[in-house]
N, C-alpha and C. Protein backbone atom coordinates (compact mmCIF):
# COMPACT_ATOMS: atom_id res chain seq x y z
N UNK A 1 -55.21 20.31 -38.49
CA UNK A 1 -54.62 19.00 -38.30
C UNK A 1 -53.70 18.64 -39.46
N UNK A 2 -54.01 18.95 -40.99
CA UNK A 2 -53.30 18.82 -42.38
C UNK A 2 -52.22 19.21 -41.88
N UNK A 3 -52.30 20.53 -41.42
CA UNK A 3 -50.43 21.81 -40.83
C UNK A 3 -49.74 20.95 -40.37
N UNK A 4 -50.55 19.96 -39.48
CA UNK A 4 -49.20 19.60 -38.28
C UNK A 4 -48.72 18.34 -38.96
N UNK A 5 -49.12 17.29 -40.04
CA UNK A 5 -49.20 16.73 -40.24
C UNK A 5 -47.90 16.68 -41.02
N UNK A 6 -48.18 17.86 -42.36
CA UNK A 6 -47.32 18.36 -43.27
C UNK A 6 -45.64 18.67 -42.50
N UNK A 7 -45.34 19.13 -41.52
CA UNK A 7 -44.77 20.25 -40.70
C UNK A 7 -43.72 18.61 -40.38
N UNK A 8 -44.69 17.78 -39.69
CA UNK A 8 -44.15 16.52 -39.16
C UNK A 8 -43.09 15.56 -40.34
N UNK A 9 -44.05 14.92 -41.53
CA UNK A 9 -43.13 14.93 -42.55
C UNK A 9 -42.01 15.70 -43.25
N UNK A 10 -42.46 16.95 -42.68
CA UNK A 10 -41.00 17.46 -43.53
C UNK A 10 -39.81 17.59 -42.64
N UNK A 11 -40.45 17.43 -41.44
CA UNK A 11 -39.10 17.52 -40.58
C UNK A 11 -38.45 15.87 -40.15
N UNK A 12 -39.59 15.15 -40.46
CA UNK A 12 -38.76 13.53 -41.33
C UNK A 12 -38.11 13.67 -42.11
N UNK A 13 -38.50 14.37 -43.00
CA UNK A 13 -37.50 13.97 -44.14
C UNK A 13 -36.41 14.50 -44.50
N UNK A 14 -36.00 15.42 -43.77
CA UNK A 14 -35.09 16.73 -43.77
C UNK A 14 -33.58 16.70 -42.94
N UNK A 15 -33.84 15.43 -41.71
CA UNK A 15 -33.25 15.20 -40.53
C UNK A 15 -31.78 14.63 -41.61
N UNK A 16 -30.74 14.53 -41.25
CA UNK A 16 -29.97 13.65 -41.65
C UNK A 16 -30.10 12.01 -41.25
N UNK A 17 -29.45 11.45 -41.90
CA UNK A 17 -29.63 9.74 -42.16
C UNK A 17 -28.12 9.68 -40.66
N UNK A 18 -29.57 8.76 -39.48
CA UNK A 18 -28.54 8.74 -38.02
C UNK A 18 -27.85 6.57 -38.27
N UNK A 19 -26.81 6.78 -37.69
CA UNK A 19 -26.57 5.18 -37.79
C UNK A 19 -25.18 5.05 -37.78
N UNK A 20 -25.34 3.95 -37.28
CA UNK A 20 -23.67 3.51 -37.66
C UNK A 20 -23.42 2.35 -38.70
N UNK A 21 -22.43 2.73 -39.19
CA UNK A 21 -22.04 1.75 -40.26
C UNK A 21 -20.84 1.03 -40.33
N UNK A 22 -20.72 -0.53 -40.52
CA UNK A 22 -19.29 -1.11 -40.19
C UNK A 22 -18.61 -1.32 -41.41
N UNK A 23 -17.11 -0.61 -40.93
CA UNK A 23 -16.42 0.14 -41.97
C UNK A 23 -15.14 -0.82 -42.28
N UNK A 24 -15.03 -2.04 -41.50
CA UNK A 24 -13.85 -3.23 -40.80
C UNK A 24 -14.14 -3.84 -40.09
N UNK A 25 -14.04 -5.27 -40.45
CA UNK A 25 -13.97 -6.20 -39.52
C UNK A 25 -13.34 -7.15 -39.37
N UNK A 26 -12.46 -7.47 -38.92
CA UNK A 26 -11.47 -8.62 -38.80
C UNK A 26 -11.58 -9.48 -37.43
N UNK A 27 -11.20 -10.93 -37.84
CA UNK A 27 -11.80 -11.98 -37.09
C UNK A 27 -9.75 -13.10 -37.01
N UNK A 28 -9.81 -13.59 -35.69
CA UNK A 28 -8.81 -14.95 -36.01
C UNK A 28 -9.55 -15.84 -35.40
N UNK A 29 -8.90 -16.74 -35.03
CA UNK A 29 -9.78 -17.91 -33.77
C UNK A 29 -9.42 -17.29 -32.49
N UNK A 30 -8.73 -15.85 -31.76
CA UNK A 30 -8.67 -15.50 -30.61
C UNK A 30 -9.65 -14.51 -30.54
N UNK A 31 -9.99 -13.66 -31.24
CA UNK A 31 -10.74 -12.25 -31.20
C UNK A 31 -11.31 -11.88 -32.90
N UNK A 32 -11.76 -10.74 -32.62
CA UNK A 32 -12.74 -10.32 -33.77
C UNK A 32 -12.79 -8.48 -32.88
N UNK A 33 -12.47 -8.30 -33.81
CA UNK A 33 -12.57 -6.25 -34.01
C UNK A 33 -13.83 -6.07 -34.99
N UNK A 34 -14.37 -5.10 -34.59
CA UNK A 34 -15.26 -4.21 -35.72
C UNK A 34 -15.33 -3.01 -35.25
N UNK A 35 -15.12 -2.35 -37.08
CA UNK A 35 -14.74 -0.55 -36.99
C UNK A 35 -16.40 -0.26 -37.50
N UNK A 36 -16.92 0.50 -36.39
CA UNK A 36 -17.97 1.54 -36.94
C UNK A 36 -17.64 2.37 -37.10
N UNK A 37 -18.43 3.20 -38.20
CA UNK A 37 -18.15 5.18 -38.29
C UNK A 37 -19.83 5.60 -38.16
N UNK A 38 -19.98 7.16 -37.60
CA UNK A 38 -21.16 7.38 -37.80
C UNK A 38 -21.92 8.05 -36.37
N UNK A 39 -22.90 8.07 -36.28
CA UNK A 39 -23.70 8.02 -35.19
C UNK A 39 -24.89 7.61 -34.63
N UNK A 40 -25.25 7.18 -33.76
CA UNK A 40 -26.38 7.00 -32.96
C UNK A 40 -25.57 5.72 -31.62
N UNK A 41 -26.16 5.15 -31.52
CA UNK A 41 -26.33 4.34 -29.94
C UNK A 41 -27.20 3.09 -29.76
N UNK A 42 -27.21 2.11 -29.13
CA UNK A 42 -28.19 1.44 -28.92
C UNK A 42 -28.15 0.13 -30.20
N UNK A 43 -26.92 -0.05 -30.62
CA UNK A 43 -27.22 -1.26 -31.84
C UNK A 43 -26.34 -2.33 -31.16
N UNK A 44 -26.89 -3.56 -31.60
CA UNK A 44 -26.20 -4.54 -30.85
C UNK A 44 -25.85 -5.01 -32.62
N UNK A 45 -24.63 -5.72 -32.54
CA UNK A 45 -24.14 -6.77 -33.63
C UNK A 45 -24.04 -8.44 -33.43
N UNK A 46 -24.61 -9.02 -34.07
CA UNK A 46 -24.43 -10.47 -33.55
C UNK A 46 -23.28 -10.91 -34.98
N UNK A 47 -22.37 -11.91 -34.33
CA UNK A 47 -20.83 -12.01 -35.25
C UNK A 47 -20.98 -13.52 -34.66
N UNK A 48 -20.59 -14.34 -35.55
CA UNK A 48 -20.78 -15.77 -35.94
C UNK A 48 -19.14 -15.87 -36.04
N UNK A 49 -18.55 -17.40 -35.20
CA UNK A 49 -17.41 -17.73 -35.92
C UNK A 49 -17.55 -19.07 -36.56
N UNK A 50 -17.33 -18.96 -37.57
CA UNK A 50 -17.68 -20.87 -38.47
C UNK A 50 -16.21 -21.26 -38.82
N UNK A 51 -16.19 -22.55 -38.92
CA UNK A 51 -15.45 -23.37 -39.79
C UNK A 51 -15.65 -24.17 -40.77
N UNK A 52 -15.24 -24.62 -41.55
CA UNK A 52 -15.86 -25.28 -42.73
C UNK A 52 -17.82 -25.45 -42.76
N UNK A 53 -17.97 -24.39 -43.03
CA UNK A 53 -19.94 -24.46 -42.59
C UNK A 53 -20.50 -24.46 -40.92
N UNK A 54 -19.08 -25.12 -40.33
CA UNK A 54 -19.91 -25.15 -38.77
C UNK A 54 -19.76 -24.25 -37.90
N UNK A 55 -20.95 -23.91 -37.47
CA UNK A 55 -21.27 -22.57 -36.42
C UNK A 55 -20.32 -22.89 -35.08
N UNK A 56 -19.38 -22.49 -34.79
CA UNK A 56 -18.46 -22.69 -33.20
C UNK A 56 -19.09 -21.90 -32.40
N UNK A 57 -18.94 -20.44 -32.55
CA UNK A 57 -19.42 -19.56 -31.45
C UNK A 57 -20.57 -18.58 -31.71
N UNK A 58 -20.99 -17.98 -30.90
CA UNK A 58 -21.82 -17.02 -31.68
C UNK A 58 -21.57 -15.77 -30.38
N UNK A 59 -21.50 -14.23 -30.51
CA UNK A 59 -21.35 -13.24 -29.72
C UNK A 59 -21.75 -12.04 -30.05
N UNK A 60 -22.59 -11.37 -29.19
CA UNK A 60 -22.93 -10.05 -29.15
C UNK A 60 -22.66 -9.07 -28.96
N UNK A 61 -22.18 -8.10 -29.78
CA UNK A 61 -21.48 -6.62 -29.45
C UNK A 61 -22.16 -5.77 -29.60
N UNK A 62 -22.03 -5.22 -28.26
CA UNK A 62 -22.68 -3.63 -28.38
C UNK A 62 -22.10 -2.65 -29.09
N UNK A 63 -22.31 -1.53 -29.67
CA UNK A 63 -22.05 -0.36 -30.91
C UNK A 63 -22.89 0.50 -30.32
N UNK A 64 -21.87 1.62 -29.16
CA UNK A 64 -22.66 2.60 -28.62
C UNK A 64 -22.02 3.68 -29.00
N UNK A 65 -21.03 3.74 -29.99
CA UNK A 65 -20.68 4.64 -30.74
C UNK A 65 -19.90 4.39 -31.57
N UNK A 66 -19.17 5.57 -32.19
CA UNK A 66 -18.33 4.92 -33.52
C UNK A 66 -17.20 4.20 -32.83
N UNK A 67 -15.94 3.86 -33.53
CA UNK A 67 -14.52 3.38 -32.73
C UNK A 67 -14.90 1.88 -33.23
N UNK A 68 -14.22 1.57 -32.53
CA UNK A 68 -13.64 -0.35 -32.70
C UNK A 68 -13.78 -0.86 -31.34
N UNK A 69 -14.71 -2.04 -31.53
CA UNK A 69 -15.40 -2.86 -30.73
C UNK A 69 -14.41 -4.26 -30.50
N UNK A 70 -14.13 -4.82 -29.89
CA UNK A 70 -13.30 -6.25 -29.49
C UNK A 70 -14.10 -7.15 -28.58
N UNK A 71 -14.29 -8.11 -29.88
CA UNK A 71 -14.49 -9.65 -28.20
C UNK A 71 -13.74 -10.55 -28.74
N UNK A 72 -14.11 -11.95 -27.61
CA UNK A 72 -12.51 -12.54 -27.86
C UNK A 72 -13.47 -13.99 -27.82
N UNK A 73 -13.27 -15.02 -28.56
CA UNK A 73 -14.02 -15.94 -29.04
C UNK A 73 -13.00 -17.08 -28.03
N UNK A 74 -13.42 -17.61 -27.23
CA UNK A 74 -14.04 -19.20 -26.86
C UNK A 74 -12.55 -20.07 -27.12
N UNK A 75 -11.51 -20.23 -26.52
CA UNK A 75 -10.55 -20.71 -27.21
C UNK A 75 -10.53 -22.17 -26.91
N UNK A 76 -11.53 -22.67 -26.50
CA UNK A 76 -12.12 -24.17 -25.79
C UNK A 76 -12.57 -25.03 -26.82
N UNK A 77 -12.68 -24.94 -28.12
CA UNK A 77 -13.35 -25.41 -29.03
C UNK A 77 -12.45 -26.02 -29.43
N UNK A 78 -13.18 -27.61 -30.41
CA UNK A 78 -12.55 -28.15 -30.96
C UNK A 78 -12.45 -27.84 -32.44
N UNK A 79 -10.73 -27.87 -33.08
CA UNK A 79 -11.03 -27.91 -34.62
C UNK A 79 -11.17 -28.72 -35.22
């Protein structure tokens, strides 16, 4: 049971480091881009647009691989 145990950790620790990482992000009051690099799947980003302290919108982007992600923020709001 020790073998398999040992065998298991080392092939934790050995794996490369999986993920994506955001490398850019740029925002106006029409849209918002974000650059991941990297790999894996399955990450959501939550991206806030404020103005002077106040929360306007809030939106969820999926990051199902590397590349550049686009949403487009709410142009209904008051400034």
């Amino acid at each position: 049971m020790k073998s398999v145990f040992f065998l298991l950790m080392a092939f934790l620790l050995f794996q490369p480091a999986l993920g994506l990482e955001i490398v850019d992000i740029y925002s106006d009051p029409r849209s918002c881009d974000v650059t991941a690099e990297g790999t894996g799947k399955g990450y959501l980003l939550s991206v806030d647009l404020f103005t002077f302290g106040k929360l306007l919108q809030s939106r969820t982007l999926a990051l199902d691989h590397p590349g550049t992600g686009v949403l487009r923020w709410d142009a209904t709001y008051d400034h």
